[in-house]
Protein backbone atom coordinates (compact mmCIF):
# COMPACT_ATOMS: atom_id res chain seq x y z
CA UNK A 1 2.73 120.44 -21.53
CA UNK A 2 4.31 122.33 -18.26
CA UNK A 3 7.31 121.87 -17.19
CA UNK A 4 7.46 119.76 -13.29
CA UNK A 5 3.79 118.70 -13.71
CA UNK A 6 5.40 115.51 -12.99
CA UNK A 7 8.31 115.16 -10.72
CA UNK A 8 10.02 112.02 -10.07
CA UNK A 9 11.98 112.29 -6.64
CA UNK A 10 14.75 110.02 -6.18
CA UNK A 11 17.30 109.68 -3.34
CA UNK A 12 20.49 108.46 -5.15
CA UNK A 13 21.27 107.80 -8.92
CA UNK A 14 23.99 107.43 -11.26
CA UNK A 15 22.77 109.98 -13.85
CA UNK A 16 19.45 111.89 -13.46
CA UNK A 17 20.15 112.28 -17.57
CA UNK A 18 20.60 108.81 -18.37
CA UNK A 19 18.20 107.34 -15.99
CA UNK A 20 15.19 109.85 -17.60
CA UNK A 21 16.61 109.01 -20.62
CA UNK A 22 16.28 105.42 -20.09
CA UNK A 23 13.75 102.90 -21.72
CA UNK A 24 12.55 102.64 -18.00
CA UNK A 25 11.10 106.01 -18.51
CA UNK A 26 10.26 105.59 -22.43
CA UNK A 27 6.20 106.20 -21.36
CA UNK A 28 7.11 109.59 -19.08
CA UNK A 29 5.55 112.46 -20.51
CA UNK A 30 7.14 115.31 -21.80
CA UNK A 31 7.63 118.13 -19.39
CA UNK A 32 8.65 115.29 -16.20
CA UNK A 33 11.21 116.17 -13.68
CA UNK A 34 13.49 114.14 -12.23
CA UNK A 35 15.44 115.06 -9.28
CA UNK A 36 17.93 113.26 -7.09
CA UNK A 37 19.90 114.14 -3.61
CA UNK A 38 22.97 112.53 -5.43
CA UNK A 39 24.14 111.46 -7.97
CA UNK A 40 27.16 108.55 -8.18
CA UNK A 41 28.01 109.54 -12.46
CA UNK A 42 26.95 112.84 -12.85
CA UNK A 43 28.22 114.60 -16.13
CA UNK A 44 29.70 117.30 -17.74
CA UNK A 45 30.25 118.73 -21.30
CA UNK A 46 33.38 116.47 -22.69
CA UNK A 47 32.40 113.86 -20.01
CA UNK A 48 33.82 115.69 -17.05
CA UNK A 49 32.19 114.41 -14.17
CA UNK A 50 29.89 116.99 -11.82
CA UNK A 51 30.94 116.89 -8.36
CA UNK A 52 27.22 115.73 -6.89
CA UNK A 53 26.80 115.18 -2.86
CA UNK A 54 24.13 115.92 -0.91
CA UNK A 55 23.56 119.51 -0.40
CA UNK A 56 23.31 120.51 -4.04
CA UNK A 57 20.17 120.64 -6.74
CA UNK A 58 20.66 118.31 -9.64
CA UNK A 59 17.43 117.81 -11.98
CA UNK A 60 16.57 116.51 -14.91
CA UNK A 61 14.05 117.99 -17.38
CA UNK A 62 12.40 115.64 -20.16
CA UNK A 63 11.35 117.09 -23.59
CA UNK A 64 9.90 115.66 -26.63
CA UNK A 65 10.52 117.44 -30.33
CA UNK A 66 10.52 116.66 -34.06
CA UNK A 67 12.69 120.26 -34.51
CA UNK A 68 16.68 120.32 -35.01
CA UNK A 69 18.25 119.53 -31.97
CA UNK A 70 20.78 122.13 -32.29
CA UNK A 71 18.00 124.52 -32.06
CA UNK A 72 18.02 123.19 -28.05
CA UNK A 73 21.29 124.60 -27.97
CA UNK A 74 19.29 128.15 -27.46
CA UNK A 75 16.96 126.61 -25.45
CA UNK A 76 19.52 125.76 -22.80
CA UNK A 77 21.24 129.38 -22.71
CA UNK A 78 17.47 130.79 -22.24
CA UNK A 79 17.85 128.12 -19.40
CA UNK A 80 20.71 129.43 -17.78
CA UNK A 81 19.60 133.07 -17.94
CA UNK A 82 16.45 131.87 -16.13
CA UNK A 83 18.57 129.89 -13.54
CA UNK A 84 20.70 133.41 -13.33
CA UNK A 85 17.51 135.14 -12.97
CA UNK A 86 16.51 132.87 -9.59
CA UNK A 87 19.95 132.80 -8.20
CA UNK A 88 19.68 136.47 -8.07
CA UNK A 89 16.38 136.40 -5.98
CA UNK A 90 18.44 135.04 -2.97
CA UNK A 91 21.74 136.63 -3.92
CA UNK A 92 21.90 139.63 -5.36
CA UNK A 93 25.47 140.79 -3.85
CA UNK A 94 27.03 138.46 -6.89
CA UNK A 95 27.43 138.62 -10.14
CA UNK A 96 26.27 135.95 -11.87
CA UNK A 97 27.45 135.25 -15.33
CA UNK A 98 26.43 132.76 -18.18
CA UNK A 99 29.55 131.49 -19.28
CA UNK A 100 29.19 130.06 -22.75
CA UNK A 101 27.98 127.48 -22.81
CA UNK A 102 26.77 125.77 -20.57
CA UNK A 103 28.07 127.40 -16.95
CA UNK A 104 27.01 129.83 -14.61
CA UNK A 105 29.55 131.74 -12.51
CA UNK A 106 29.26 133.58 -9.55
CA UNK A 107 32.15 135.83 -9.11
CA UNK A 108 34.03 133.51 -11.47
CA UNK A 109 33.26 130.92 -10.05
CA UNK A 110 31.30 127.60 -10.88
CA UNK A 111 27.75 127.30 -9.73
CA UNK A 112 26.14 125.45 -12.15
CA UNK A 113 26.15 123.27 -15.31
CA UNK A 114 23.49 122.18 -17.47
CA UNK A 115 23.96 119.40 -19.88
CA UNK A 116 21.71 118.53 -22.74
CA UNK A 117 21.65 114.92 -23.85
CA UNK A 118 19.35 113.41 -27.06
CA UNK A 119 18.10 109.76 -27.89
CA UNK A 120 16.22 109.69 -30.78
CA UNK A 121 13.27 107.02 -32.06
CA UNK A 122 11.97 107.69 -35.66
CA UNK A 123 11.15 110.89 -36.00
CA UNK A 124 10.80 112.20 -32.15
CA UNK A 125 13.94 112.88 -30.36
CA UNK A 126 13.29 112.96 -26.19
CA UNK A 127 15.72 115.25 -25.14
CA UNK A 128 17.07 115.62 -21.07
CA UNK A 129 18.10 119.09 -19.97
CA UNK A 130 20.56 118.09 -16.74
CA UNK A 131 21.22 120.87 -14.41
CA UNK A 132 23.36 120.85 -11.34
CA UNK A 133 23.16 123.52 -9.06
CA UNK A 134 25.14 123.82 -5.90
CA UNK A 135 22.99 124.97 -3.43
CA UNK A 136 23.90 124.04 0.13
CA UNK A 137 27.13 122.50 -0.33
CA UNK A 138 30.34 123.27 2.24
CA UNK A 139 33.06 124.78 0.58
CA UNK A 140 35.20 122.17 2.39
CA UNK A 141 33.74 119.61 0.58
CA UNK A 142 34.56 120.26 -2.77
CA UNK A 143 37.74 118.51 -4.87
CA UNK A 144 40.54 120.31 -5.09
CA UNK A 145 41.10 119.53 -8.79
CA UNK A 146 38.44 121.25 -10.38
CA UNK A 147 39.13 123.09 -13.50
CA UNK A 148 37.35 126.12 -11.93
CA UNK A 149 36.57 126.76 -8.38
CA UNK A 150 33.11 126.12 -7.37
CA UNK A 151 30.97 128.07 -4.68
CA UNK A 152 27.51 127.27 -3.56
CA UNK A 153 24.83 129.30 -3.57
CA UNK A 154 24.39 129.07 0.38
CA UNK A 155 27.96 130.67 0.79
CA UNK A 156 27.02 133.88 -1.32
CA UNK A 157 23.72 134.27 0.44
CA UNK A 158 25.23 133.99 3.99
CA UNK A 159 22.43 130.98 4.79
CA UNK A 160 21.05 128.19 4.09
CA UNK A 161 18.92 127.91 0.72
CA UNK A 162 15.24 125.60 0.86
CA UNK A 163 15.64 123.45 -2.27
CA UNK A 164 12.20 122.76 -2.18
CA UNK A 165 11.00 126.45 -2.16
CA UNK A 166 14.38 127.19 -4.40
CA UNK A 167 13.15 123.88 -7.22
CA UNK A 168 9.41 125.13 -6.96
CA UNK A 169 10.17 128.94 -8.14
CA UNK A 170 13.03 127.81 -10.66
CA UNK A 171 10.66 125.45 -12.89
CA UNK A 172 8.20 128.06 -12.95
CA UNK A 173 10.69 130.48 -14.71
CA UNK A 174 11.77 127.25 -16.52
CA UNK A 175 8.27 126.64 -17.85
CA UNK A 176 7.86 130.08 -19.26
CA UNK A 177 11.31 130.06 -20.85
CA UNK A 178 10.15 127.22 -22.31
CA UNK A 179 7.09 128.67 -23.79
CA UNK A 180 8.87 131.61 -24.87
CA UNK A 181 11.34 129.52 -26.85
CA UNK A 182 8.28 127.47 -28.61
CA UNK A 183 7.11 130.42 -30.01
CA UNK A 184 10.37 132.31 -30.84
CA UNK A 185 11.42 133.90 -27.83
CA UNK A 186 15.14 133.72 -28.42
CA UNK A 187 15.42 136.51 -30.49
CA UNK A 188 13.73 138.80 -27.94
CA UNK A 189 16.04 137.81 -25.48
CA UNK A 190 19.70 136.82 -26.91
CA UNK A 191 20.44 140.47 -26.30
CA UNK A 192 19.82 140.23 -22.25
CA UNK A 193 22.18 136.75 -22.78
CA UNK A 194 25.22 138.50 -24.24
CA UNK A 195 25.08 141.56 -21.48
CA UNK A 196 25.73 139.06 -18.93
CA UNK A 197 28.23 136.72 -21.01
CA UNK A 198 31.20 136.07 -18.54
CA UNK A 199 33.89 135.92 -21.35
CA UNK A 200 32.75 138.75 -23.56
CA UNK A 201 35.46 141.26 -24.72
CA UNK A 202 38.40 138.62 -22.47
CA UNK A 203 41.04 136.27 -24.15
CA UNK A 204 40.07 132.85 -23.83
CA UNK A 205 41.38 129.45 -24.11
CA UNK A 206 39.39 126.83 -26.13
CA UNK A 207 39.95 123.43 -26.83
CA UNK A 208 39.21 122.89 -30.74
CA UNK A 209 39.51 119.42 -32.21
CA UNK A 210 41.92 118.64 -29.23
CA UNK A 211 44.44 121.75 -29.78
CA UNK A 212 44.09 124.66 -27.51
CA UNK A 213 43.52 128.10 -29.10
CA UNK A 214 43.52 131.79 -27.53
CA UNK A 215 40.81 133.66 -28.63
CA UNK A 216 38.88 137.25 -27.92
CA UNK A 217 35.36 136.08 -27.39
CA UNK A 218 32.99 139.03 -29.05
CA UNK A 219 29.50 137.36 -27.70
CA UNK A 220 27.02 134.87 -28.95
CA UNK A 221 25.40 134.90 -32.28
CA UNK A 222 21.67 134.12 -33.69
CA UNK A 223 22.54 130.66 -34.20
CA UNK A 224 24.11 129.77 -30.36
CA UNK A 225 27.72 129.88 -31.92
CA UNK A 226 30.06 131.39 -30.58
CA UNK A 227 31.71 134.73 -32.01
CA UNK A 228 35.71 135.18 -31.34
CA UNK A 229 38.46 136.94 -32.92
CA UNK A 230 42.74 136.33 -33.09
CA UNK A 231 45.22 138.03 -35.00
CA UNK A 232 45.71 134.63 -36.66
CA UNK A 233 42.14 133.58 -37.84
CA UNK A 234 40.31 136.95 -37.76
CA UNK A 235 36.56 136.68 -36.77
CA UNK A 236 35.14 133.21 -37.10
CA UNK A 237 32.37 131.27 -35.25
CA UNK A 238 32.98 128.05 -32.84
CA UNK A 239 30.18 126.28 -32.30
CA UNK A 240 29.40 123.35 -29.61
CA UNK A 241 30.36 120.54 -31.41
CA UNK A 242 33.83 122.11 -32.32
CA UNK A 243 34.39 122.42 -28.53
CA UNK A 244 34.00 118.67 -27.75
């Protein structure tokens, strides 16, 4: 299987996610890409919605498995460090963080989100791997209510980015990240992960079972949990679902 030997290129959609995910799509083989030039219901963690006009990269990524799916939760930080790793090829005045986890921030801010979404049948589960990347998009054309600010890649660089070019070199990282992961590469590389964690060592807000709690986050573990410390709970481990 590689990753883009298929790409389906749409103009506009309301998920890239859902539509992959769809039984429109039930006979698409693993490894398919779907892109789109926007997207009308584009999503979030939580359901937030992703800000998508034209201008920015949103793609889709469809994967077959029979493992745990929270084992995917590795496989879309190995995701974002490869993302990190391309954004730097036409940037490297930033700093580019992996924010835990599911965001990459340039200079604290957001400029991209991936979102992994699961339907299962029997005993194969096809899982999407969303990712929205803003690539060309004026800073004037953002919302001003996003919970934190945005920047497109285009603004760091000084010009304009080719998505085409930009897509192309990306799913080749992608592919070999995936690889890696099939065959155990997360250990080798959770390391590289944490050294470029944006909230390592910094007191963080999180939103657990609805309440929000203050926390020191101390980096990511083994298992894609999160590691954090307070005077009132000590060390303990918040994973994904506890964020919901």
């Amino acid at each position: 299987m590689k990753i883009g030997g298929k790409i389906i290129s749409l103009e506009n959609v309301d998920s890239t996610n859902s539509l992959l995910l769809s039984d429109r799509y039930r006979l698409m083989p693993a490894g398919t890409v779907m892109t789109a030039e926007t997207q009308t219901a584009g999503r979030g963690r939580g359901n937030k919605i992703w800000f998508s006009p034209k201008g920015g990269l949103y793609f889709s990524i469809l994967l077959d498995t029979q493992a745990d799916l929270n084992e995917y939760n590795k496989l879309a930080l190995m995701i974002a460090f490869a993302i990190r790793e391309e954004l730097l090829e036409h940037c490297n005045t930033a700093d580019f963080r992996i924010k835990w986890p599911n965001d990459i921030l340039a200079d604290g801010r957001k400029i991209c989100g991936i979102l992994t979404q699961a339907k299962t049948r029997g005993k194969i589960s096809r899982i999407a791997v969303g990712i929205g990347i803003n690539l060309n998009i004026d800073a004037a054309d953002f919302p001003q209510d996003m919970d934190i600010d945005p920047v497109s890649l285009s603004e760091l660089a000084g010009k304009t980015i080719d998505k085409e070019i930009f897509l192309r070199e990306l799913l080749t990282r992608i592919d070999k990240v995936h690889n890696d992961f099939l065959d155990g590469g997360w250990d080798k590389i959770i390391d590289d992960i944490n050294a470029v964690l944006f909230s390592k060592g910094r007191e963080m807000d999180f939103a657990i079972k609805g309440k929000m709690k203050n926390f020191r986050v101390l980096g990511i573990n083994p298992d894609a949990t999160l590691r954090v410390y307070s005077p009132e709970t000590g060390i303990i481990t918040i994973s994904i679902i506890d964020t919901k």
